[in-house]
Protein backbone atom coordinates (compact mmCIF):
# COMPACT_ATOMS: atom_id res chain seq x y z
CA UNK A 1 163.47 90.12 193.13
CA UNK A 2 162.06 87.16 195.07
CA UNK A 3 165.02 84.89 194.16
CA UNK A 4 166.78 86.97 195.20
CA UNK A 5 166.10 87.09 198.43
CA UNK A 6 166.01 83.75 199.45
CA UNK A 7 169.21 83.54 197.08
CA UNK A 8 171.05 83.01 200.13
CA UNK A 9 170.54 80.86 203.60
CA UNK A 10 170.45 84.33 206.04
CA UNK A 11 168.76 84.28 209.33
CA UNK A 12 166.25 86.35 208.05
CA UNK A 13 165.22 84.19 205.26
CA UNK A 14 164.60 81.45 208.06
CA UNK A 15 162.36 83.98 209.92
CA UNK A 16 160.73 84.72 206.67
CA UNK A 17 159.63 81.33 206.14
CA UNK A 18 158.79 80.15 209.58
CA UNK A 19 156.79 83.47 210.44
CA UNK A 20 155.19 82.64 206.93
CA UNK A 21 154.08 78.92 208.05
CA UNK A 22 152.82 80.06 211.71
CA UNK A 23 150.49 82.97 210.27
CA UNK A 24 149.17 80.53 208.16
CA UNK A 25 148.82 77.49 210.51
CA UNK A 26 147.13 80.23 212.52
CA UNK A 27 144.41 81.31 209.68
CA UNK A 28 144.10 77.79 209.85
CA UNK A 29 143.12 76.70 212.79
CA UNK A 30 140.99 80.43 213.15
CA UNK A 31 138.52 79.39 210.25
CA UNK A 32 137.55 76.19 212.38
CA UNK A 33 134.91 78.37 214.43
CA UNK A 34 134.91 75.65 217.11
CA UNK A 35 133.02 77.00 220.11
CA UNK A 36 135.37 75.51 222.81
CA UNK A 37 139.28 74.16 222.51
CA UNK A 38 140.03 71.00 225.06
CA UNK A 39 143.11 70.84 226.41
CA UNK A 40 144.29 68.05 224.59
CA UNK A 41 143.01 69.92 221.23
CA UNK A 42 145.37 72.34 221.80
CA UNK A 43 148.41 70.14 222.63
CA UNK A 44 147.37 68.26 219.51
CA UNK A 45 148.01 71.72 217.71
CA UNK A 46 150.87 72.51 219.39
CA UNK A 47 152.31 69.11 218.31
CA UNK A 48 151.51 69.52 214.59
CA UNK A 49 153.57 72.85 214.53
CA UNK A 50 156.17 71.79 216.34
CA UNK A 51 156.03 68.96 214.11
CA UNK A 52 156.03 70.94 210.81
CA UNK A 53 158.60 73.08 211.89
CA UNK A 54 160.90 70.32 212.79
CA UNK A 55 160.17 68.80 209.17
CA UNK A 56 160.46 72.36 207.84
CA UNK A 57 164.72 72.05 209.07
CA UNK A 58 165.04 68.63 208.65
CA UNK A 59 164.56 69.29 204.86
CA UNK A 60 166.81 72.48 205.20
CA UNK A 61 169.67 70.23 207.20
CA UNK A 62 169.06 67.24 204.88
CA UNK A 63 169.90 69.63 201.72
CA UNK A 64 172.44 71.69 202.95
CA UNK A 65 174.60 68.83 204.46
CA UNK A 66 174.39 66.28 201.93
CA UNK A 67 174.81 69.24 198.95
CA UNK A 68 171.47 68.29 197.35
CA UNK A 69 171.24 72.66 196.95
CA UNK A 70 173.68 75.40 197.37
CA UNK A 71 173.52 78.04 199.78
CA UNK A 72 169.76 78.94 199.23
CA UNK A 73 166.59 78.82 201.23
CA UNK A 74 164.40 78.16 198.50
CA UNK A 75 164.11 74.31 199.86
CA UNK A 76 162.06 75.36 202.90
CA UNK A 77 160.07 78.22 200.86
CA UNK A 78 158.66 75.13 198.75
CA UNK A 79 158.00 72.77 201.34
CA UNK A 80 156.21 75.81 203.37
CA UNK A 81 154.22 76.64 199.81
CA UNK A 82 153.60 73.17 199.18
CA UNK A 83 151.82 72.47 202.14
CA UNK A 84 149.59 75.48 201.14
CA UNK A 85 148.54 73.82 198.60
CA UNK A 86 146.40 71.16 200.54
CA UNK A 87 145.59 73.11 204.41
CA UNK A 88 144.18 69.14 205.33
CA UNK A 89 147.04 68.30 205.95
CA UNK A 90 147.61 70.92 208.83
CA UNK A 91 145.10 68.58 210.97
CA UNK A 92 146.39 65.48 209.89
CA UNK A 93 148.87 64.42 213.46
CA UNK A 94 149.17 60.96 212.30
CA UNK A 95 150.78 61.81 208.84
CA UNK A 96 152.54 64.58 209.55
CA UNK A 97 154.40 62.40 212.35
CA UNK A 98 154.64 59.48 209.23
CA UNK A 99 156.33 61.84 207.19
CA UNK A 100 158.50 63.22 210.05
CA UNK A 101 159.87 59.59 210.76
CA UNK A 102 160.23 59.58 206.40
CA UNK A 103 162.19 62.92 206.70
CA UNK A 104 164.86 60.83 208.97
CA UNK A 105 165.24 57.76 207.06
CA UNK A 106 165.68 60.08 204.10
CA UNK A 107 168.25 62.31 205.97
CA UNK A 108 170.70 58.44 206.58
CA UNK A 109 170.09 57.61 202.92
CA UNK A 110 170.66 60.40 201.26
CA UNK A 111 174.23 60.72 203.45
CA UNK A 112 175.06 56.90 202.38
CA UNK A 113 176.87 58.38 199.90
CA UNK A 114 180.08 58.95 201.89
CA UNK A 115 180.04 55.47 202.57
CA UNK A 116 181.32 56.36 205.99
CA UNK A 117 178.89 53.41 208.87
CA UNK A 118 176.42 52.19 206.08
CA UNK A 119 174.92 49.53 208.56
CA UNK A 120 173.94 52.19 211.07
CA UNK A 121 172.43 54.55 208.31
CA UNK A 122 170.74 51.43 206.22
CA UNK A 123 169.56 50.01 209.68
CA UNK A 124 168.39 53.54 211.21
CA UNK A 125 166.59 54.12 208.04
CA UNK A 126 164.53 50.75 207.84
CA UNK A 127 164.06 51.43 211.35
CA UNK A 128 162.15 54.98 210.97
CA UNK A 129 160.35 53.68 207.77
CA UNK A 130 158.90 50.55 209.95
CA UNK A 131 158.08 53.16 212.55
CA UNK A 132 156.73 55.51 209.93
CA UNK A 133 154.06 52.81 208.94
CA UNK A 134 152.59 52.83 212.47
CA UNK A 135 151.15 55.89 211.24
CA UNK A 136 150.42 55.56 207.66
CA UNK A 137 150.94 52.08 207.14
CA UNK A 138 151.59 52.67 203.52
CA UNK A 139 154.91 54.55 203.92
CA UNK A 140 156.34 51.50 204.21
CA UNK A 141 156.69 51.79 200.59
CA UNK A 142 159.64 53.92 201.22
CA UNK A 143 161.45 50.39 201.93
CA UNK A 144 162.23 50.44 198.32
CA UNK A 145 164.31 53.42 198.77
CA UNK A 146 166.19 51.74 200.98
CA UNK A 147 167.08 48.88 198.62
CA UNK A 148 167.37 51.58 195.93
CA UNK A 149 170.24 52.83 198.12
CA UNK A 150 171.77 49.99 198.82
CA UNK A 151 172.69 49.31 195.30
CA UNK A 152 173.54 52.75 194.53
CA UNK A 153 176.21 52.05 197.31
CA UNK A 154 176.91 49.40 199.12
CA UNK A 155 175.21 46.38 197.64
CA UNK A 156 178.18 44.13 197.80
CA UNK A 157 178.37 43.42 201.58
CA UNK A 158 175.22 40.75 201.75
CA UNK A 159 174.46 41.95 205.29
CA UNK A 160 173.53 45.30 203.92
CA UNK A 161 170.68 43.50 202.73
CA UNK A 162 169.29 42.00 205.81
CA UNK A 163 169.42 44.50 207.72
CA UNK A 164 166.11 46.14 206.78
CA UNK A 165 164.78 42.49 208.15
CA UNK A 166 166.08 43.12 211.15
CA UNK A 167 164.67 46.58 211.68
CA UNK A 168 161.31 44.95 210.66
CA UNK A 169 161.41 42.68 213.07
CA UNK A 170 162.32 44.93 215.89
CA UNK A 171 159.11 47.26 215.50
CA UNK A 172 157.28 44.45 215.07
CA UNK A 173 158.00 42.82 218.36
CA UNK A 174 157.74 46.93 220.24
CA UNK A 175 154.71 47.19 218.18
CA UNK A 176 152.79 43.14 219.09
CA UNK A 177 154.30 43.95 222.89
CA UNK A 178 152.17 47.34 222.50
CA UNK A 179 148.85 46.40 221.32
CA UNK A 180 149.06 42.85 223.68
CA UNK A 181 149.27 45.66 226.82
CA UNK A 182 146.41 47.94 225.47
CA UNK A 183 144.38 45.10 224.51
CA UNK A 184 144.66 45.67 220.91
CA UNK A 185 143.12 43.23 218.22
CA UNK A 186 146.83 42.83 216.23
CA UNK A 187 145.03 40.75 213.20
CA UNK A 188 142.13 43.49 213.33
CA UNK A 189 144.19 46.58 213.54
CA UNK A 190 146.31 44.76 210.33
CA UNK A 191 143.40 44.28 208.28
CA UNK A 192 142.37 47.79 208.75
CA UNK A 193 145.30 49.30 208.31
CA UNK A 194 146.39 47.29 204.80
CA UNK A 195 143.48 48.26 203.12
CA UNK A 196 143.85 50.11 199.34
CA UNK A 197 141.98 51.41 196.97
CA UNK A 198 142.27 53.17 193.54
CA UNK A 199 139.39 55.22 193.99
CA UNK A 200 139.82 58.93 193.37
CA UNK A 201 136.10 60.52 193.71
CA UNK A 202 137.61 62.01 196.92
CA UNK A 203 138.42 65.17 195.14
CA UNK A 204 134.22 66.26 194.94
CA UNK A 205 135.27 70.15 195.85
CA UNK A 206 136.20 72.06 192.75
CA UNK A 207 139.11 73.80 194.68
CA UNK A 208 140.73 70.87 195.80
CA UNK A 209 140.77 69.49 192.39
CA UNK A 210 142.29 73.42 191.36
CA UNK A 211 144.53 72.54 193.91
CA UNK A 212 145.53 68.97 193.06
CA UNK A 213 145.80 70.29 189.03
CA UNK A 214 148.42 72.65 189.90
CA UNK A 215 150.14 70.86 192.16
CA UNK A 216 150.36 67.99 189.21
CA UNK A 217 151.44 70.58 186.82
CA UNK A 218 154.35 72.33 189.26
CA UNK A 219 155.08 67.96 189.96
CA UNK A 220 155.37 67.19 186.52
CA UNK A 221 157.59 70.07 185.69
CA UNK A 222 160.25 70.15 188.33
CA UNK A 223 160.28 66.80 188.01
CA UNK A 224 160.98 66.31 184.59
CA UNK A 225 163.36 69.33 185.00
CA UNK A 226 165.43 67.01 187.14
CA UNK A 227 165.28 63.83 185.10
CA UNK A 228 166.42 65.49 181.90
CA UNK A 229 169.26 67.89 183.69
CA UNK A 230 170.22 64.63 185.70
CA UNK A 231 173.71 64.36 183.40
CA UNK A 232 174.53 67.92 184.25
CA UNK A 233 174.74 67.32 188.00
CA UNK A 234 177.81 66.69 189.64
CA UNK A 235 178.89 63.07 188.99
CA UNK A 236 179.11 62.55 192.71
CA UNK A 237 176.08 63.63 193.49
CA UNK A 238 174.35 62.03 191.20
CA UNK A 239 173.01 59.10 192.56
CA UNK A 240 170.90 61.27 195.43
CA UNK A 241 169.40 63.17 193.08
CA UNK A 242 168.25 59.77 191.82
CA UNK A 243 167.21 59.03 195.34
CA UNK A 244 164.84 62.14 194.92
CA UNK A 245 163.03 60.82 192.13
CA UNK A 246 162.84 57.82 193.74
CA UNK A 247 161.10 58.91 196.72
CA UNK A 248 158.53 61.58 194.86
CA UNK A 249 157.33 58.58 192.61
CA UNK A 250 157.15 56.45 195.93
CA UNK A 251 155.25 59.55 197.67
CA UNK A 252 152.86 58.96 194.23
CA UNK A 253 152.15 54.88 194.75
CA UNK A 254 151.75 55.92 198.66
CA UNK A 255 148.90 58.26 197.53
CA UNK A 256 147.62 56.06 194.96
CA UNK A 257 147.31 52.96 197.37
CA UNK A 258 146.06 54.59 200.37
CA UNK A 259 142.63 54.19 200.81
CA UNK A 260 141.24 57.55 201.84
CA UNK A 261 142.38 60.05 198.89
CA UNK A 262 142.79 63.04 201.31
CA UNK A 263 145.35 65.28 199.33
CA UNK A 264 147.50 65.20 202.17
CA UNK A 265 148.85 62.35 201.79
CA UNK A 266 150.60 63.85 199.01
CA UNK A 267 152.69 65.31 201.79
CA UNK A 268 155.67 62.61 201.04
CA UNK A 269 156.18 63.98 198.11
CA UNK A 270 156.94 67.54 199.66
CA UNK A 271 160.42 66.67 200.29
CA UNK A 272 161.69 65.76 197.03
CA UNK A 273 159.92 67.93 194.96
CA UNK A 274 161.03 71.06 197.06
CA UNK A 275 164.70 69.99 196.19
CA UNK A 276 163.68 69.58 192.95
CA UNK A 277 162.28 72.95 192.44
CA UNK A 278 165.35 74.22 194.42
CA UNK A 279 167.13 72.40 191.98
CA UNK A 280 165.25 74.14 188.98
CA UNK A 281 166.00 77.81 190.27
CA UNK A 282 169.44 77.23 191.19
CA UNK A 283 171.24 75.65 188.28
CA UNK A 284 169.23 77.72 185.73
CA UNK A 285 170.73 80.64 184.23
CA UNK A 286 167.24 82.21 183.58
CA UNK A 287 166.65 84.71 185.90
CA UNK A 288 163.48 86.23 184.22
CA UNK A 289 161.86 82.66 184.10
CA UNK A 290 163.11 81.90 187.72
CA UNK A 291 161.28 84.72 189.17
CA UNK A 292 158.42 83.61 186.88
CA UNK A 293 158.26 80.15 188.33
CA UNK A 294 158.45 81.47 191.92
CA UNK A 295 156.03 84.07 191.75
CA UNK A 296 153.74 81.81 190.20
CA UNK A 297 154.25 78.98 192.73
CA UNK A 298 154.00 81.72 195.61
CA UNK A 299 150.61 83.12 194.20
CA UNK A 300 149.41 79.75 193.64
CA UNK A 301 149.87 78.39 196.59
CA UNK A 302 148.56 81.01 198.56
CA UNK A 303 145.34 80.92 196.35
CA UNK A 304 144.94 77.24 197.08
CA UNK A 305 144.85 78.21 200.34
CA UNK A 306 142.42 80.49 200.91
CA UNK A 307 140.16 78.70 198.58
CA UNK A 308 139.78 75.82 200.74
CA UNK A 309 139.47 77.49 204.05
């Protein structure tokens, strides 16, 4: 039943899932109980959504396009559900814009694949990745990706490999111009920001470790699902799917390194494991343990939520 209806990509199933993220963004922001709302607080708020929602199609667009899913809607479902999972991150501007930059670089490297103006897309990704670490300094990690895809397909034109040098370089010199005409301490703001830990007694609250259990055990499962079904992909499609690993292992080290444990950070991992998932549903021929999977994910998720309001 709930396969399918987001079996197909309809305009309803779009309204579905966006009404579904704005009533809860909404419960979301209602269980704050703050006594007065600035101006700015609210722009802030209306910037997150806008935010998510944007994320929320660049997912669908970076799917659909690049034939990562077929003709579904069941990549934005699991991005929506996922970020029920951990409602911190609905306050969290910085990483939420991180992750939106991510989103982009992912959308050129996944499409390297047609081999059609690698420079632009390996330059263009390196760029948003470098920009992406303004916010989160560790999703700079996601560099790797970008090497990962430049083997995958076009590792034998040297300049291919430079060019996430020169993207460095070019946010560095927007970013030093910046802080020089804000007055910004550059070697402070550095030290600050490179700081990691391996620490995990974030987690005191027993629902947020509920949360972060499930969420391992959906990870570990659609993950693993998509290792071990790898050979059955299309050949030509193959290496993205790779690239999707990649990435929700890179979303893992981003989380483990980061200093504050705040389960939203897992929010680089959204991407990949909601094509995953999508992946899971789709090419399974299961429909009884399909509807399982979702209706357990759905109820989960939800749960999650309202446990940690």
């Amino acid at each position: 039943m709930i396969t399918t209806i987001f079996k197909k990509s309809t305009p309803i199933n779009y309204t579905l899932t966006v009404l579904l993220l704005l009533v809860f963004y909404f419960l979301y922001l209602f269980q704050e109980h703050k006594p007065t709302v600035s101006q700015a607080d609210t722009l802030q708020k209306a910037a997150i959504f806008c935010l998510l929602l944007a994320s929320l199609f660049i997912c669908n667009f970076i799917a659909k396009k690049n034939a990562l899913t077929k003709n579904s809607s069941y990549v934005i479902l699991f991005f929506v559900l996922l970020l029920l999972f951990f409602p911190l991150v609905l306050k969290n501007l910085n990483l939420i814009i991180a992750n939106f930059f991510i989103l982009l670089a992912m959308r050129r490297l996944v499409s390297l694949q047609t081999l059609k103006a690698p420079k632009e897309k390996v330059f263009d990704a390196s760029l948003w990745i470098f920009v992406a670490s303004l916010f989160h300094f560790w999703a700079i990690l996601f560099i790797v990706l970008v090497y990962v895809s430049i083997i995958f397909h076009v590792s034998r034109d040297y300049r291919n490999w430079l060019l996430p040098f020169v993207a460095f370089f070019t946010v560095a010199v927007f970013f030093v111009c910046y802080s020089l005409l804000v007055h910004q301490p550059i070697i402070a703001r550095f030290r600050e920001v490179t700081q990691l830990s391996f620490d995990l007694d974030y987690f005191t609250n027993i629902y947020q470790n509920l949360a972060l259990s499930i969420f391992a055990v959906l990870a570990v499962y659609f993950v693993f699902n998509a290792i071990f079904t790898l050979t059955n992909r299309p050949l030509n499609l193959q290496a993205s799917y790779k690239k999707m690993i990649f990435a929700f292992f890179i979303g893992i080290a981003i989380f483990v390194l980061s200093p504050e444990k705040n389960s939203d950070i897992l929010l680089f991992t959204f991407f990949p494991i909601s094509v995953m998932a999508t992946n899971s549903i789709e090419y399974s021929q299961a429909t009884m343990k399909n509807e399982i999977v979702l209706a357990l994910s759905i109820i989960a998720a939800i749960g999650c939520f309202f446990t940690q309001l």
